[in-house]
Protein backbone atom coordinates (compact mmCIF):
# COMPACT_ATOMS: atom_id res chain seq x y z
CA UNK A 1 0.00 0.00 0.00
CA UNK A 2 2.70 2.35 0.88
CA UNK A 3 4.16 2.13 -2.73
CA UNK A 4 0.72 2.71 -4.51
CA UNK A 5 0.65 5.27 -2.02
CA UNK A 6 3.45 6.81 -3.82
CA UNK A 7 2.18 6.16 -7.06
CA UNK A 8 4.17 2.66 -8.23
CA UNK A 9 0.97 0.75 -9.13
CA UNK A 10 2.88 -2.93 -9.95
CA UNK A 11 2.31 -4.42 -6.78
CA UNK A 12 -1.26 -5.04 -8.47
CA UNK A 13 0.09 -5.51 -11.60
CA UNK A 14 -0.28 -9.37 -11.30
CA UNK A 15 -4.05 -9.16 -12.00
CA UNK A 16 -5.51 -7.75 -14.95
CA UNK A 17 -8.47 -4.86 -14.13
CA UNK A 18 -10.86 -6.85 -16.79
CA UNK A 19 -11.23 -9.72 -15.04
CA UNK A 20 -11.46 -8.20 -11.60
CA UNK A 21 -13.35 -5.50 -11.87
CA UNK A 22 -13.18 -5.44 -7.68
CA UNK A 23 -9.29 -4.25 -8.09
CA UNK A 24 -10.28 -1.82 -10.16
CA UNK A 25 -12.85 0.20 -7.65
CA UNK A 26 -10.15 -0.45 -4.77
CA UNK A 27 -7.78 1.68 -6.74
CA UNK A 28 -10.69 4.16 -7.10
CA UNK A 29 -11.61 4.50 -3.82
CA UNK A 30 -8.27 4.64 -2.01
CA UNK A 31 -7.33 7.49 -4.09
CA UNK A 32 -10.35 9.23 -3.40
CA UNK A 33 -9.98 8.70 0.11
CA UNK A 34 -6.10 9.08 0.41
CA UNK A 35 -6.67 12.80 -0.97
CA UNK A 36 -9.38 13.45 1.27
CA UNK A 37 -7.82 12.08 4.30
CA UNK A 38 -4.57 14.47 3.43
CA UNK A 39 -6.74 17.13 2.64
CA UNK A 40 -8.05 16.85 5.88
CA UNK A 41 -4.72 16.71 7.42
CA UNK A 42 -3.40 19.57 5.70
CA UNK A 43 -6.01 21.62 6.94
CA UNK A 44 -6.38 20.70 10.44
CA UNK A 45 -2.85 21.80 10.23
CA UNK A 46 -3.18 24.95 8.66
CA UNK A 47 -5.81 25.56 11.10
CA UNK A 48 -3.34 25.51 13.83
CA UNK A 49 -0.51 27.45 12.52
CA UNK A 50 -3.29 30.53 11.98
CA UNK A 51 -4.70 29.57 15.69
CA UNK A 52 -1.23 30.16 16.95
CA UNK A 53 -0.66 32.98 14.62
CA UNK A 54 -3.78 34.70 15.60
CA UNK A 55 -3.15 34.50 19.76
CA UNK A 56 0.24 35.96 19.04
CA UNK A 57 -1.13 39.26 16.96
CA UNK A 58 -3.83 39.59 19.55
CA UNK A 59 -1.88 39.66 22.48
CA UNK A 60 0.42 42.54 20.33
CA UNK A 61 -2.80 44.21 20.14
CA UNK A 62 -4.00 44.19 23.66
CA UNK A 63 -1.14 44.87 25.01
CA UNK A 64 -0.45 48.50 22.48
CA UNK A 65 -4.34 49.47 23.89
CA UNK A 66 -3.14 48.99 27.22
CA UNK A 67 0.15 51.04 26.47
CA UNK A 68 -1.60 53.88 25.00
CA UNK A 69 -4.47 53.79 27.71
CA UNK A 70 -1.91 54.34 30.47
CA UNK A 71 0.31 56.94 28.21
CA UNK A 72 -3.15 58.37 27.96
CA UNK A 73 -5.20 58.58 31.05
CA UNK A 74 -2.50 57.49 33.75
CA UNK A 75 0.41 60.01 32.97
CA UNK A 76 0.32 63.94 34.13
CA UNK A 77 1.44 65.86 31.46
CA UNK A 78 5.07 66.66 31.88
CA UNK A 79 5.48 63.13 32.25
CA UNK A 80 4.21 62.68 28.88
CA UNK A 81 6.92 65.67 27.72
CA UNK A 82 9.78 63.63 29.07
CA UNK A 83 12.00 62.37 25.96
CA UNK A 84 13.37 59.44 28.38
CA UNK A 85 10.48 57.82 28.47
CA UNK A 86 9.09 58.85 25.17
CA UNK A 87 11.59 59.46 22.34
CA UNK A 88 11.04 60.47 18.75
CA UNK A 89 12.69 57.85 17.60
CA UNK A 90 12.80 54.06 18.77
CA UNK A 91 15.69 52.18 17.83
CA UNK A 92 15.13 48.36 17.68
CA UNK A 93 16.66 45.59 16.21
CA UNK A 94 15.20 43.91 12.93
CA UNK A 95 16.20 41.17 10.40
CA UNK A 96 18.26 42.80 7.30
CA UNK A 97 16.29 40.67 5.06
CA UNK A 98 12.85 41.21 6.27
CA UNK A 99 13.54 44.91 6.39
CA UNK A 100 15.01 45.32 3.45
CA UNK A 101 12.00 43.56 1.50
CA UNK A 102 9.45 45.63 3.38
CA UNK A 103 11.17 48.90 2.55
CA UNK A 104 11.92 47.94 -0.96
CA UNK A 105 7.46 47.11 -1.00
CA UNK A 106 7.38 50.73 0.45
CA UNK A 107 9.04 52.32 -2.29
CA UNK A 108 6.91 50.56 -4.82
CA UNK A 109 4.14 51.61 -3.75
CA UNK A 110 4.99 55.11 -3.03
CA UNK A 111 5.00 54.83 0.56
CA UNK A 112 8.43 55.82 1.31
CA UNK A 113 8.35 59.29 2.72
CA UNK A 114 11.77 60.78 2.34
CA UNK A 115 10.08 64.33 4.14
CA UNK A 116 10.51 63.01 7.59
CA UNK A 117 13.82 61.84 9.32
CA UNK A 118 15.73 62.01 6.25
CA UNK A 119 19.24 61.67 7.37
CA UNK A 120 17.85 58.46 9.15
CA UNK A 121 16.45 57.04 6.16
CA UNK A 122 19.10 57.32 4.05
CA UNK A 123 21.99 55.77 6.46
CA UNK A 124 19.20 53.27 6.60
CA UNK A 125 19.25 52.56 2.81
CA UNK A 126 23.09 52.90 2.78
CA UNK A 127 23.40 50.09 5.18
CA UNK A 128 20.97 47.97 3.12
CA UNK A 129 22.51 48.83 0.12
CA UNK A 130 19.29 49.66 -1.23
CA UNK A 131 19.45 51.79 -4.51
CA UNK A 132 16.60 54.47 -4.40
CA UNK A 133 16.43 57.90 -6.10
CA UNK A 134 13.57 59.84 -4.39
CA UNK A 135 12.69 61.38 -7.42
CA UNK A 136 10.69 59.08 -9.84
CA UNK A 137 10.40 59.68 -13.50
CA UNK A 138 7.18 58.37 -13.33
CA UNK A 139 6.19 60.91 -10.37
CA UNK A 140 7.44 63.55 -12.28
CA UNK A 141 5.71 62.43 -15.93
CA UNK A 142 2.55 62.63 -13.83
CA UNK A 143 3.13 66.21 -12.40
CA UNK A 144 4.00 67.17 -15.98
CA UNK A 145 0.75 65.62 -16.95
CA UNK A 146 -0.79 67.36 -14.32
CA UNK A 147 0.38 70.59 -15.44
CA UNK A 148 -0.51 70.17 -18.57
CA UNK A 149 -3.96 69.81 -17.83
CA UNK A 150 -4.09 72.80 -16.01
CA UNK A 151 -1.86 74.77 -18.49
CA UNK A 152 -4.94 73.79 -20.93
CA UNK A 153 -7.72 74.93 -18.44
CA UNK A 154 -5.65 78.10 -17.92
CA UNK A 155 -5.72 78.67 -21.71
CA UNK A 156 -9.56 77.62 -22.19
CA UNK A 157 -10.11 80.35 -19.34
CA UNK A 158 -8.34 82.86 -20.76
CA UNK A 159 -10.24 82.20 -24.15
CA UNK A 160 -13.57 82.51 -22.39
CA UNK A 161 -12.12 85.61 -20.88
CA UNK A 162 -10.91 87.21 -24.26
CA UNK A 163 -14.29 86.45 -25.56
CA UNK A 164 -15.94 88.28 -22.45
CA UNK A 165 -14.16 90.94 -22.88
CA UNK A 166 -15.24 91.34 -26.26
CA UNK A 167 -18.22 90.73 -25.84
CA UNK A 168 -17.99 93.93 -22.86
CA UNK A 169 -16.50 95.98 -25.93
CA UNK A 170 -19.36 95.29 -28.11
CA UNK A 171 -21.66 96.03 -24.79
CA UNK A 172 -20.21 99.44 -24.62
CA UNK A 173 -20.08 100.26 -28.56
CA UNK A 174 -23.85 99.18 -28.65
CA UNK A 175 -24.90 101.35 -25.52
CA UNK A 176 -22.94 104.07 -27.24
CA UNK A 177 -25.27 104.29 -30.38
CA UNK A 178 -28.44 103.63 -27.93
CA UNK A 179 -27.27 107.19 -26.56
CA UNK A 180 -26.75 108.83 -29.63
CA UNK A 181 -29.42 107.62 -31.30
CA UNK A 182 -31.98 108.64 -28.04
CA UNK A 183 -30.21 112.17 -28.93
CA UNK A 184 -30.89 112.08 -32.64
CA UNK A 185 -34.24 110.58 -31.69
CA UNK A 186 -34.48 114.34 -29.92
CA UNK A 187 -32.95 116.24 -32.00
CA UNK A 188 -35.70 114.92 -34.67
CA UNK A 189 -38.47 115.82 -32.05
CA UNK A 190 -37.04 119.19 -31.72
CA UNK A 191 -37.28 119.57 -35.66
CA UNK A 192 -40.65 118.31 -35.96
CA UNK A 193 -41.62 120.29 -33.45
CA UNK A 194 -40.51 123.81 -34.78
């Protein structure tokens, strides 16, 4: 069993599956059931690797609240001030590889901030020998793009503006001849009426 297990099916190769047709639904059926069965036992193991996974993020979780509750409520507020207890920057110690693939995904997806401790970050990517120029071609085609569009709206604007004023020309010239034709208007009154 343990070879057909494996997959090396001549241990029944002595009988033909024709003539015992009983061999032939044995073979069915224990592969059927030897992939359920280690179906089964790769989940159940799965399920405990997340179980154990799980208890280990929610204690980390718990135990932050509690950390920020008594930062929070339990601390006057110079205490809170003093750079002892609370510095700006925690220094810890972390796996090169881990850290260098999670700050290598942070630069792909534009989550690198190079605004805030920037001396930091770059002795940081020295010491990782990570390669990173802060400024992207592709962030910069998209300002361009950017600008572009507005460069456009600017010049649409500026067309509807031209037009206005124009338009406030025309306004004036017509109110112009409204005026001086009211005045020939009473000029001709004046006529007719002498």
């Amino acid at each position: 069993m343990y070879l057909f297990l494996a997959g090396d099916s001549s241990a029944l190769s002595n009988w033909e599956y024709t003539e015992n047709p009983s061999i032939a639904v044995l073979i069915v059926l224990f592969s059927l059931l030897v992939v359920v069965y280690l179906m089964n036992l790769l989940i159940g193991l799965l399920n405990i690797e997340i179980g154990e996974d799980n208890n280990r993020v929610s204690y980390l979780i718990q135990k932050a609240e509690i950390l920020a509750e008594i930062e929070l409520f339990y601390l006057l507020p110079h205490q809170r001030r003093w750079h002892t207890w609370f510095p700006k920057v925690i220094h810890y110690y972390a796996d090169i590889d881990k850290a260098r693939m999670e700050i290598e995904r942070l630069i792909e997806e534009g989550e690198w901030d190079a605004k805030e401790f920037t001396e930091m970050r770059e002795n940081l990517l020295k010491e990782l020998q990570i390669k990173h120029n802060p400024i992207n071609n592709e962030v910069i085609l998209e300002k361009l793009k950017s600008n572009d569009e507005i460069l456009e709206k600017l010049k649409s604007n500026d067309e509807k503006l031209e037009k206005l004023k124009s338009n406030d020309e025309i306004l004036e010239k017509l109110k112009s001849n409204d005026e001086l034709l009211e005045k020939l208007g009473k000029l001709l009154e004046e006529i007719h009426a002498k």
